[in-house]
N, C-alpha and C. Protein backbone atom coordinates (compact mmCIF):
# COMPACT_ATOMS: atom_id res chain seq x y z
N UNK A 1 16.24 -11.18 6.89
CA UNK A 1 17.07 -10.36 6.02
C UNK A 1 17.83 -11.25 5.02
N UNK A 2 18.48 -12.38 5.35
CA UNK A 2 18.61 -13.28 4.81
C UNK A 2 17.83 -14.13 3.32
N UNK A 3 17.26 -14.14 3.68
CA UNK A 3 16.05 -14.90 2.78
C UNK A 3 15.56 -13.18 1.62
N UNK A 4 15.62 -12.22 1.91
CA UNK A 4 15.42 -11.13 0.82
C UNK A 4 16.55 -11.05 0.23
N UNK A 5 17.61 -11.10 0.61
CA UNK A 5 18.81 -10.79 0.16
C UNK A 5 19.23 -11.71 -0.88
N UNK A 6 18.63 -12.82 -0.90
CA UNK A 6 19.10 -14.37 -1.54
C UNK A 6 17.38 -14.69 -2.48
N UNK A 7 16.59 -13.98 -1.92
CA UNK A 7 15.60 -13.91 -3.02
C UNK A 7 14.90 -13.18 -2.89
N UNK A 8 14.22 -12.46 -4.00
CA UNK A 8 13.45 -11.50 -4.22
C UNK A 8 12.37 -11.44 -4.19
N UNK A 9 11.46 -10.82 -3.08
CA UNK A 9 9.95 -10.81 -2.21
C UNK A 9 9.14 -9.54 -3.08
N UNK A 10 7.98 -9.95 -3.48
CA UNK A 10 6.49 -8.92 -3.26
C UNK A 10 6.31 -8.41 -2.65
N UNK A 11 6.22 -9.01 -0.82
CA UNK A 11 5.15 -8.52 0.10
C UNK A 11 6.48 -9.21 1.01
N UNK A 12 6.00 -8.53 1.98
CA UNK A 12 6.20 -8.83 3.55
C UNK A 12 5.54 -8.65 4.31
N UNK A 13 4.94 -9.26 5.39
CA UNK A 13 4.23 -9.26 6.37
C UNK A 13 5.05 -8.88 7.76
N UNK A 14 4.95 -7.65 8.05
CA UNK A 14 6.17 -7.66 9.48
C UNK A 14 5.40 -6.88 10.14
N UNK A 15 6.10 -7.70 11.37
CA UNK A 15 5.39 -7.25 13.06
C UNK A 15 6.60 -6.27 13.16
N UNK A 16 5.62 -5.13 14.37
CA UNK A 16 6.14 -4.11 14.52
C UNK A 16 7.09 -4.18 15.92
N UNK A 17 7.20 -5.16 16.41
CA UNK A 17 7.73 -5.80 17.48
C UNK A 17 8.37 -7.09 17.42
N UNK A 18 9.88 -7.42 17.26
CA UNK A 18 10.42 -8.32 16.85
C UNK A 18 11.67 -8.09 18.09
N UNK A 19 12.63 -9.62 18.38
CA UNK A 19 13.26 -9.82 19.73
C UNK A 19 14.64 -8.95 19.40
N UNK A 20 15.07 -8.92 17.96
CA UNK A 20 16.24 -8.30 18.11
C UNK A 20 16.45 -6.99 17.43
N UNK A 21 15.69 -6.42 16.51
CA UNK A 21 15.32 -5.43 16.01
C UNK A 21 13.90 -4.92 15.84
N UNK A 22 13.81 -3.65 15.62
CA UNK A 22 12.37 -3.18 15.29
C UNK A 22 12.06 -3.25 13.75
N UNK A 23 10.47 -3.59 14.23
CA UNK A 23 10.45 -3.41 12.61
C UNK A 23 10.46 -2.13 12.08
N UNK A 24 10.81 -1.01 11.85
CA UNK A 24 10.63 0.14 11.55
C UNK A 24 12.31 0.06 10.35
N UNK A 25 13.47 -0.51 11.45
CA UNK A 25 14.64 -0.97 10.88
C UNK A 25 14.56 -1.74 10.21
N UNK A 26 13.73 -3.09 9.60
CA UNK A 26 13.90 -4.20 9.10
C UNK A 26 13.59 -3.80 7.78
N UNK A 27 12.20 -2.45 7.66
CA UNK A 27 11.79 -1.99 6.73
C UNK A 27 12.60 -1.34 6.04
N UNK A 28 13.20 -0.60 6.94
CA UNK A 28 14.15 -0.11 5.93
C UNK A 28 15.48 -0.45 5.73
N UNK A 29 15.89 -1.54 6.59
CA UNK A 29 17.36 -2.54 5.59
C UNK A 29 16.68 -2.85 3.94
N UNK A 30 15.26 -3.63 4.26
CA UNK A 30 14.25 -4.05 3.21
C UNK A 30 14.59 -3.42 1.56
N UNK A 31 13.97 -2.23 2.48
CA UNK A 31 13.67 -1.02 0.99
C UNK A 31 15.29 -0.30 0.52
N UNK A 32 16.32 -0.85 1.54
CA UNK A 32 17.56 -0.51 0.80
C UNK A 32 18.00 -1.53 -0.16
N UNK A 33 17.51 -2.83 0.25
CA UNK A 33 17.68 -3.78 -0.66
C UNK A 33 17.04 -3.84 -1.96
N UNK A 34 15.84 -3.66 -1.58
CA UNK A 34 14.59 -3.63 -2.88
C UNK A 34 13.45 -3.07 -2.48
N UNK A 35 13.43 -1.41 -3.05
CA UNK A 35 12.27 -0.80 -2.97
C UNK A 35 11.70 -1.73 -3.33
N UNK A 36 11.22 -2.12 -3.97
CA UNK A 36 9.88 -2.41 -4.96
C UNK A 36 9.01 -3.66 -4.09
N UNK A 37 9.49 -4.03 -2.78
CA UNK A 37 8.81 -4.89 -1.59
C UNK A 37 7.76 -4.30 -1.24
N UNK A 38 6.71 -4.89 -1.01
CA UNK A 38 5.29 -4.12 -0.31
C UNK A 38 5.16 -4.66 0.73
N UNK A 39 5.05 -3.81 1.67
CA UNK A 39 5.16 -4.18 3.39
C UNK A 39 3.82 -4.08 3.77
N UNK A 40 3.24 -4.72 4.68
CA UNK A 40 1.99 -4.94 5.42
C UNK A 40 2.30 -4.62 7.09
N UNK A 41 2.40 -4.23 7.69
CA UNK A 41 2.67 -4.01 9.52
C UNK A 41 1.99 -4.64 10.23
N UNK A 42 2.14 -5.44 10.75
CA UNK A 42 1.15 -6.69 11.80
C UNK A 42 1.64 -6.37 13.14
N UNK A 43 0.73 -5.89 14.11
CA UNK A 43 1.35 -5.44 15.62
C UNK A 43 -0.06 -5.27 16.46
N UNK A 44 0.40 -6.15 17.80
CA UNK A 44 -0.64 -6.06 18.49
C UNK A 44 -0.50 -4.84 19.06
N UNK A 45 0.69 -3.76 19.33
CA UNK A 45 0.70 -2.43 19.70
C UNK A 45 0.86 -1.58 18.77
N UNK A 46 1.15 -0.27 19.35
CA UNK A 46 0.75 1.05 18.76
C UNK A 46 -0.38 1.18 17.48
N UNK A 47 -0.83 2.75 17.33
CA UNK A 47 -2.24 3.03 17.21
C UNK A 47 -2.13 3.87 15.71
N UNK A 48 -2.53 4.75 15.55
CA UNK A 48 -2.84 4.96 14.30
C UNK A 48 -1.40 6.25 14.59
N UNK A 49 -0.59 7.03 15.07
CA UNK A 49 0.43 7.55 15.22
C UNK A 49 1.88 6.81 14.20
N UNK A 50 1.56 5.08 15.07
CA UNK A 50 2.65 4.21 14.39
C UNK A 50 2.68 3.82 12.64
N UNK A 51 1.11 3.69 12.56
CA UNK A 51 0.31 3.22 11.62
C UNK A 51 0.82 4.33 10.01
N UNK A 52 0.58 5.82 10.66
CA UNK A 52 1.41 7.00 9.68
C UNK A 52 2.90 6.94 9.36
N UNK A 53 3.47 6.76 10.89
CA UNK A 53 4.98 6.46 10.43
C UNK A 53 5.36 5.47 9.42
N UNK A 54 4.84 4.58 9.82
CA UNK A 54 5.30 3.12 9.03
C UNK A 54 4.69 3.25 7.44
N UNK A 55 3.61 4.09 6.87
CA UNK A 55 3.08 4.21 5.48
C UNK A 55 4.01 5.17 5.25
N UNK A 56 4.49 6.13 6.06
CA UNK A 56 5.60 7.47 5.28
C UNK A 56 7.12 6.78 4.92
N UNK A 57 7.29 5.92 5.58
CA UNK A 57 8.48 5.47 5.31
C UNK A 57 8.33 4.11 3.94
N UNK A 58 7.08 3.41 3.74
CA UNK A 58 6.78 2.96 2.71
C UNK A 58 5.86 2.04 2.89
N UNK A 59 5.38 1.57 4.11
CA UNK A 59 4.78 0.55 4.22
C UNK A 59 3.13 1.11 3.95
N UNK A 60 2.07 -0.46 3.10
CA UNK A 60 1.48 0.46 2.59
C UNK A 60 0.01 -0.04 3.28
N UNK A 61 0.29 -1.19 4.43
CA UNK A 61 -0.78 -0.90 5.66
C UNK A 61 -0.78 -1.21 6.82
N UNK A 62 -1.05 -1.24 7.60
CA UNK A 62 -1.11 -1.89 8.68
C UNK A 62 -2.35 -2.44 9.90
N UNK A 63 -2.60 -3.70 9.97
CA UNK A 63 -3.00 -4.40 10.77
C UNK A 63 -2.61 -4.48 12.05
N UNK A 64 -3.72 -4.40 13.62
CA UNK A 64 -3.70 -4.65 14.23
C UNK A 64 -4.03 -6.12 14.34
N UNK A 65 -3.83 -6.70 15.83
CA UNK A 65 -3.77 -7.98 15.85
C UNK A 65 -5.15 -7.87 16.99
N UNK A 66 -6.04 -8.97 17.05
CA UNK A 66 -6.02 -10.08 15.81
C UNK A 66 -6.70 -9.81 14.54
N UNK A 67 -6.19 -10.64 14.04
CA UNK A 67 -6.30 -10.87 12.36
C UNK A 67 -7.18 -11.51 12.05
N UNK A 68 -8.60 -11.60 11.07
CA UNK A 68 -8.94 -12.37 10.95
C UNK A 68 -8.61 -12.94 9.22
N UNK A 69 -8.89 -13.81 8.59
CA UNK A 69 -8.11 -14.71 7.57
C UNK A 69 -8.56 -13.40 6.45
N UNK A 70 -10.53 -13.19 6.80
CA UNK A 70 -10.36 -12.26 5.33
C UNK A 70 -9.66 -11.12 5.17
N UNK A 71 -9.80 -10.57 6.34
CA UNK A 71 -9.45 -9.09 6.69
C UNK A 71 -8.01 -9.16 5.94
N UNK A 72 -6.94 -10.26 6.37
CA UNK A 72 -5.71 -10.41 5.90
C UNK A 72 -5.27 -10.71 4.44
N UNK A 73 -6.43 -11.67 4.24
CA UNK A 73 -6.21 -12.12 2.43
C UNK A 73 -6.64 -10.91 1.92
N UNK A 74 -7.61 -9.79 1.95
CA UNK A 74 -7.77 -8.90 1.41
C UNK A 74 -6.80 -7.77 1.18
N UNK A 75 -5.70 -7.45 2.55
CA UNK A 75 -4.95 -6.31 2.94
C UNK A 75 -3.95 -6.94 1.67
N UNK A 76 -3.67 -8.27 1.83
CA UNK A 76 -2.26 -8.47 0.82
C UNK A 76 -2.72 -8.62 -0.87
N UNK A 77 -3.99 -8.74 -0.87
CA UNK A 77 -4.15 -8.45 -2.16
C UNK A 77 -4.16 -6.93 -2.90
N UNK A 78 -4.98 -6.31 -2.16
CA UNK A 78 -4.79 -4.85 -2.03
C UNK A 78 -3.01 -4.03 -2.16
N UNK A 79 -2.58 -4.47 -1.34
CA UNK A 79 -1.64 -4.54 -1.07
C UNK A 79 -0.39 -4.22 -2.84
N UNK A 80 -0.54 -6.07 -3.00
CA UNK A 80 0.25 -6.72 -4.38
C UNK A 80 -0.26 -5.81 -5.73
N UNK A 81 -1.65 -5.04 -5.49
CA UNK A 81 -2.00 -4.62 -6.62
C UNK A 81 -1.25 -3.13 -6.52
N UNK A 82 -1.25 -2.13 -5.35
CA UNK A 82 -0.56 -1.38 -5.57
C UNK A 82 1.05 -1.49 -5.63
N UNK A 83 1.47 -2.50 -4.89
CA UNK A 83 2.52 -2.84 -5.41
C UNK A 83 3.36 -2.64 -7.16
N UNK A 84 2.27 -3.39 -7.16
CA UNK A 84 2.72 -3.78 -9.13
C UNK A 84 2.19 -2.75 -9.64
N UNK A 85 1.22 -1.65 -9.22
CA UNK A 85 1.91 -0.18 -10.23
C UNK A 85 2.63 0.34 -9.89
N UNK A 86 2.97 0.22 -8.94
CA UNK A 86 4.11 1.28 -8.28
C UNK A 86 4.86 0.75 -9.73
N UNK A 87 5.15 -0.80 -9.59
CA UNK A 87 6.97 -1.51 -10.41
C UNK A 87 5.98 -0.72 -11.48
N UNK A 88 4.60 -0.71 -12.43
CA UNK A 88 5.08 -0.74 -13.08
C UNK A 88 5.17 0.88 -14.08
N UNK A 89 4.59 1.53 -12.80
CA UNK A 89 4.96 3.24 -12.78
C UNK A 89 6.41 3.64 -13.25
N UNK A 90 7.46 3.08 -12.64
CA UNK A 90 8.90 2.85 -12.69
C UNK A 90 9.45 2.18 -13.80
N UNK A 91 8.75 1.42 -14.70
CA UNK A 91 8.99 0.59 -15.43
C UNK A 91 8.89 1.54 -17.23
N UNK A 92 7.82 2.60 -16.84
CA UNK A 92 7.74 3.25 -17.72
C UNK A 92 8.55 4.78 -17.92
N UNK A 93 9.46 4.79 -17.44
CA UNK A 93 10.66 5.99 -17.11
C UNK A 93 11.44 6.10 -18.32
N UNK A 94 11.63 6.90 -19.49
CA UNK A 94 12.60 6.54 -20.64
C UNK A 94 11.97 6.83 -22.11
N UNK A 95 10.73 7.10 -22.08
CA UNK A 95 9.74 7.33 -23.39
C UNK A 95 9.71 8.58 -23.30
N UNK A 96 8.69 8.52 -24.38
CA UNK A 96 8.62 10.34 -25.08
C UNK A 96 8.11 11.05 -23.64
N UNK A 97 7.84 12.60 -24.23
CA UNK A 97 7.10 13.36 -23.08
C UNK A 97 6.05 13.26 -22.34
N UNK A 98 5.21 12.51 -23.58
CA UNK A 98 3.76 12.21 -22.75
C UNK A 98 3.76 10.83 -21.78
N UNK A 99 4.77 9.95 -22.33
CA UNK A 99 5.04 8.44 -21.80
C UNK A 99 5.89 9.19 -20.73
N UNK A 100 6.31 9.63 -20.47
CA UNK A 100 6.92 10.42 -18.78
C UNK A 100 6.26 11.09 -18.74
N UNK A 101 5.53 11.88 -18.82
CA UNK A 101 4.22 12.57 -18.34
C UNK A 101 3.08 11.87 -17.22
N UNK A 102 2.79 10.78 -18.21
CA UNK A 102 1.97 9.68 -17.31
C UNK A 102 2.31 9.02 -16.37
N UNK A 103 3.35 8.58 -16.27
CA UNK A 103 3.91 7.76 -15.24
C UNK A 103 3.92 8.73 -13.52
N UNK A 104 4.43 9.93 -14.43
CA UNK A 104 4.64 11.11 -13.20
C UNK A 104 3.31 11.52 -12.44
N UNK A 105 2.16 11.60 -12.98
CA UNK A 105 1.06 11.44 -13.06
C UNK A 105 0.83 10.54 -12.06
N UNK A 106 0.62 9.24 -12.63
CA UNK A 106 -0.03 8.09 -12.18
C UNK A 106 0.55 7.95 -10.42
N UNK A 107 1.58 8.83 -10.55
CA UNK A 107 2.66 8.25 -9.05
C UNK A 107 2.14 9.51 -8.38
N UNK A 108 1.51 10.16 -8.84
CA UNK A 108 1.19 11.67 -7.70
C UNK A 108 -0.22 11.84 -7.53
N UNK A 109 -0.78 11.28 -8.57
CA UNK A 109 -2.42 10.63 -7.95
C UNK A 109 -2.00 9.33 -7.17
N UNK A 110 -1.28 8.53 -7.56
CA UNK A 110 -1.59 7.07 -6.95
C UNK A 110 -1.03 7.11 -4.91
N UNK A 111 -0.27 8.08 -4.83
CA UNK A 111 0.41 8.08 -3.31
C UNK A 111 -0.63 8.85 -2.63
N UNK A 112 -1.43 9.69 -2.84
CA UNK A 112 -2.35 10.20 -1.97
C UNK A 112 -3.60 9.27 -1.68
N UNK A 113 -4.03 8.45 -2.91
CA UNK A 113 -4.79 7.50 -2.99
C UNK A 113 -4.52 6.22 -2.04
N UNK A 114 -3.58 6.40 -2.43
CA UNK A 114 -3.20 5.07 -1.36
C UNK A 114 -3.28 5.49 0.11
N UNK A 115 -2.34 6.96 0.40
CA UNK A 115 -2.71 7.59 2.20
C UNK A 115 -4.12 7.48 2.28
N UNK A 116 -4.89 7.62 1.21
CA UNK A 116 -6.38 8.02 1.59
C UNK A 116 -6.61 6.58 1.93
N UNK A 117 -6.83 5.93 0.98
CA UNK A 117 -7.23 4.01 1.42
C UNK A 117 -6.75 4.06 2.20
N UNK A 118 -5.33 3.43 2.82
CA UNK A 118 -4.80 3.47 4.56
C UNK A 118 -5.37 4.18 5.71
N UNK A 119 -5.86 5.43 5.27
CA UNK A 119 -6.20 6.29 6.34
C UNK A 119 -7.73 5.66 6.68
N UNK A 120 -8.10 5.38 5.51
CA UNK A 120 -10.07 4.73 5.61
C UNK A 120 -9.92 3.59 5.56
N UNK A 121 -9.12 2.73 5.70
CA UNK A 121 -8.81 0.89 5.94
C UNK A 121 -8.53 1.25 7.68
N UNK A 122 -8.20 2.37 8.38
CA UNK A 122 -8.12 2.63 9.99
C UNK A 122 -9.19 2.95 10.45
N UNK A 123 -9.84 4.00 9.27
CA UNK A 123 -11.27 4.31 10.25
C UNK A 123 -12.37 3.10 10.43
N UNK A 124 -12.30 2.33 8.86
CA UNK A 124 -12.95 1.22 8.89
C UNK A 124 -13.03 0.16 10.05
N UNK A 125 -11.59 0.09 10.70
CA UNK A 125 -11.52 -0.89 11.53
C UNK A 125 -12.03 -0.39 13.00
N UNK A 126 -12.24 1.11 12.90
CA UNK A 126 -12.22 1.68 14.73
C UNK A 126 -13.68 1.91 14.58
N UNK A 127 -14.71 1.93 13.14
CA UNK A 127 -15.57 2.30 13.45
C UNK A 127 -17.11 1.05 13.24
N UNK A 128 -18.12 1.92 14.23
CA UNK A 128 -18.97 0.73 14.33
C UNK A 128 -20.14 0.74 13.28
N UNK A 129 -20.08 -0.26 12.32
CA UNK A 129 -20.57 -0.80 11.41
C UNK A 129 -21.88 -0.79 11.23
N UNK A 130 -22.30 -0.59 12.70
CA UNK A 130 -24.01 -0.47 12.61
C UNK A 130 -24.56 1.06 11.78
N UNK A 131 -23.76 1.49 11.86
CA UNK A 131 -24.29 3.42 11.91
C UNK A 131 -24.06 3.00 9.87
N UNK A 132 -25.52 2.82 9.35
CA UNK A 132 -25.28 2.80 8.09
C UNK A 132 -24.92 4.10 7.13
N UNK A 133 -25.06 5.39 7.41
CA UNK A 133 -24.81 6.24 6.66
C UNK A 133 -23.37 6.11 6.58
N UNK A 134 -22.37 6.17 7.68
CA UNK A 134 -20.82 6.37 7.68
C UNK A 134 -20.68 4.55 6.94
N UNK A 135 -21.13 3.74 7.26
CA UNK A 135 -20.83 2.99 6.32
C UNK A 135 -21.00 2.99 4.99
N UNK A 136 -22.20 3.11 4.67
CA UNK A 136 -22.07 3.86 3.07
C UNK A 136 -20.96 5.10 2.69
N UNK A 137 -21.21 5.91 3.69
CA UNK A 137 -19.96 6.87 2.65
C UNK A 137 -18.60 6.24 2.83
N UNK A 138 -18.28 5.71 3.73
CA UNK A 138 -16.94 4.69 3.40
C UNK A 138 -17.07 3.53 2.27
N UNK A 139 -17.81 2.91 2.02
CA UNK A 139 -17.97 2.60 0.74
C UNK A 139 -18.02 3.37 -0.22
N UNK A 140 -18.50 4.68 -0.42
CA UNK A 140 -18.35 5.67 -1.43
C UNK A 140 -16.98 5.83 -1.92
N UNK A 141 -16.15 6.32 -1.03
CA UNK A 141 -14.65 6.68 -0.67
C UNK A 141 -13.92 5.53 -1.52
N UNK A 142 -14.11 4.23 -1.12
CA UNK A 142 -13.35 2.84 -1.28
C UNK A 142 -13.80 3.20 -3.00
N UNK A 143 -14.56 2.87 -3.69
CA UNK A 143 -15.47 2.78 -4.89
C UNK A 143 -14.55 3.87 -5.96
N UNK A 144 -14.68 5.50 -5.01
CA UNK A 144 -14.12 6.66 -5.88
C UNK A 144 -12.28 6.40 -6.09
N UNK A 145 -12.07 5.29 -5.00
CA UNK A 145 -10.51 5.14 -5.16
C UNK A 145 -9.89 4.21 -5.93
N UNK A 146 -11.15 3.40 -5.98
CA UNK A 146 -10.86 2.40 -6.89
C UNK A 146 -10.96 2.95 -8.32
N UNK A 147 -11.89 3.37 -8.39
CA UNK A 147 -12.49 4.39 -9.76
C UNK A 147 -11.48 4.93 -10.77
N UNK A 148 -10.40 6.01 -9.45
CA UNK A 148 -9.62 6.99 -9.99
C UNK A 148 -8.14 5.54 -10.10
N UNK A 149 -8.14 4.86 -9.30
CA UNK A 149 -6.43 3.88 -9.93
C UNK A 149 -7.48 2.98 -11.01
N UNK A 150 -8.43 3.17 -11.43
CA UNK A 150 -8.58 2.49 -12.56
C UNK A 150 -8.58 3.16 -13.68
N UNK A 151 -8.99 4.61 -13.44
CA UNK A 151 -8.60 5.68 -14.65
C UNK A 151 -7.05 5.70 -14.65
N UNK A 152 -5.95 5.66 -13.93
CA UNK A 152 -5.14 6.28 -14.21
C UNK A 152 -4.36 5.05 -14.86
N UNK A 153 -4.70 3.72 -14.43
CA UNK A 153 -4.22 2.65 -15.36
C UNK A 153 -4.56 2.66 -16.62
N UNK A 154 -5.78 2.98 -17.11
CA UNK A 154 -6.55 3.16 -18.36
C UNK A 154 -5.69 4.36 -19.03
N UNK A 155 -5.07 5.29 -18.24
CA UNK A 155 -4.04 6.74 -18.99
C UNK A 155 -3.30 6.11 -19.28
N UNK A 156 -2.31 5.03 -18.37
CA UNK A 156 -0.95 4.56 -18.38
C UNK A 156 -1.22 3.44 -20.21
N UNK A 157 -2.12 2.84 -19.73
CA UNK A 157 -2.14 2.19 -21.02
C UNK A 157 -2.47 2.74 -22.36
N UNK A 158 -3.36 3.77 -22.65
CA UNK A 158 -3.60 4.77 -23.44
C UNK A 158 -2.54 5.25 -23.93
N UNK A 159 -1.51 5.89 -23.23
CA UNK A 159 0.02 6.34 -23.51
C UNK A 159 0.53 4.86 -24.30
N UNK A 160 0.94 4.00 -23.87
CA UNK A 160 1.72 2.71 -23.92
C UNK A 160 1.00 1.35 -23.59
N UNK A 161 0.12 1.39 -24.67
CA UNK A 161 -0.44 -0.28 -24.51
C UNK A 161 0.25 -1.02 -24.41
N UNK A 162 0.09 -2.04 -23.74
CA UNK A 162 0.62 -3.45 -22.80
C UNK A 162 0.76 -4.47 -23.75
């Protein structure tokens, strides 16, 4: 808590099991300090129950343990990119109708998009990889989500080039 308070974090990586508080609390001292932190949940317990709580309150995935390096470099990249529309969804608050139009937009497609990725970054991990049809349509899914936060960046900039 220390170290956010005295400098200003992207990402956090927090276990959902810590000696003197939970992380559920840490998240949200966090996000009283500075929404604009993107949380990752690292916990060798609880299941996809914990996994909902912790994305409703803001966190935007969570990992069971163990970890392996890509699985992890991928979640925080993923991660940093929704991050930085969120800031820069927020960033565009104050323009004409259509320049708040979009932003409002971009934040009510982009939060279901994201439950949806989280929800299929869980099935991905519980399910077995051999069965190629469900692997293809989970690649479908991943592809159409990427698709639609790349249209809605392409609106955001359309409104207000960069």
């Amino acid at each position: 808590m220390k170290k956010i308070q005295s400098e200003p974090q992207d990402l956090v990586l927090l276990d959902l099991k810590l000696p003197d508080v939970t992380g559920m609390e840490v998240l949200k001292r966090i996000k009283e300090i500075n929404d604009d932190v993107a949380f990752i949940i690292i916990t060798g317990y609880g299941g996809e129950q914990v996994a909902i709580e912790f994305m409703k309150a803001g966190a935007l995935d969570f990992l069971s343990k163990p970890i392996d390096n890509e699985t992890l470099l991928k979640t925080i990249k993923n991660a940093l990119k929704i991050r930085d529309a969120q800031v820069e969804d927020k960033q565009l608050k104050g323009y004409s109708t259509l320049e708040k139009f979009f932003p409002f937009l971009a934040h009510e497609i982009r939060n279901p998009l994201h439950a949806i990725g989280g929800a299929l970054a869980i099935i991905q991990r519980r399910t077995d990889s051999k069965d190629e049809l469900l692997t293809q349509s989970m690649k479908i899914i991943q592809e159409e989500i990427q698709h639609l936060n790349d249209f809605v960046q392409e609106c955001l900039d359309f409104v207000r080039p960069r």
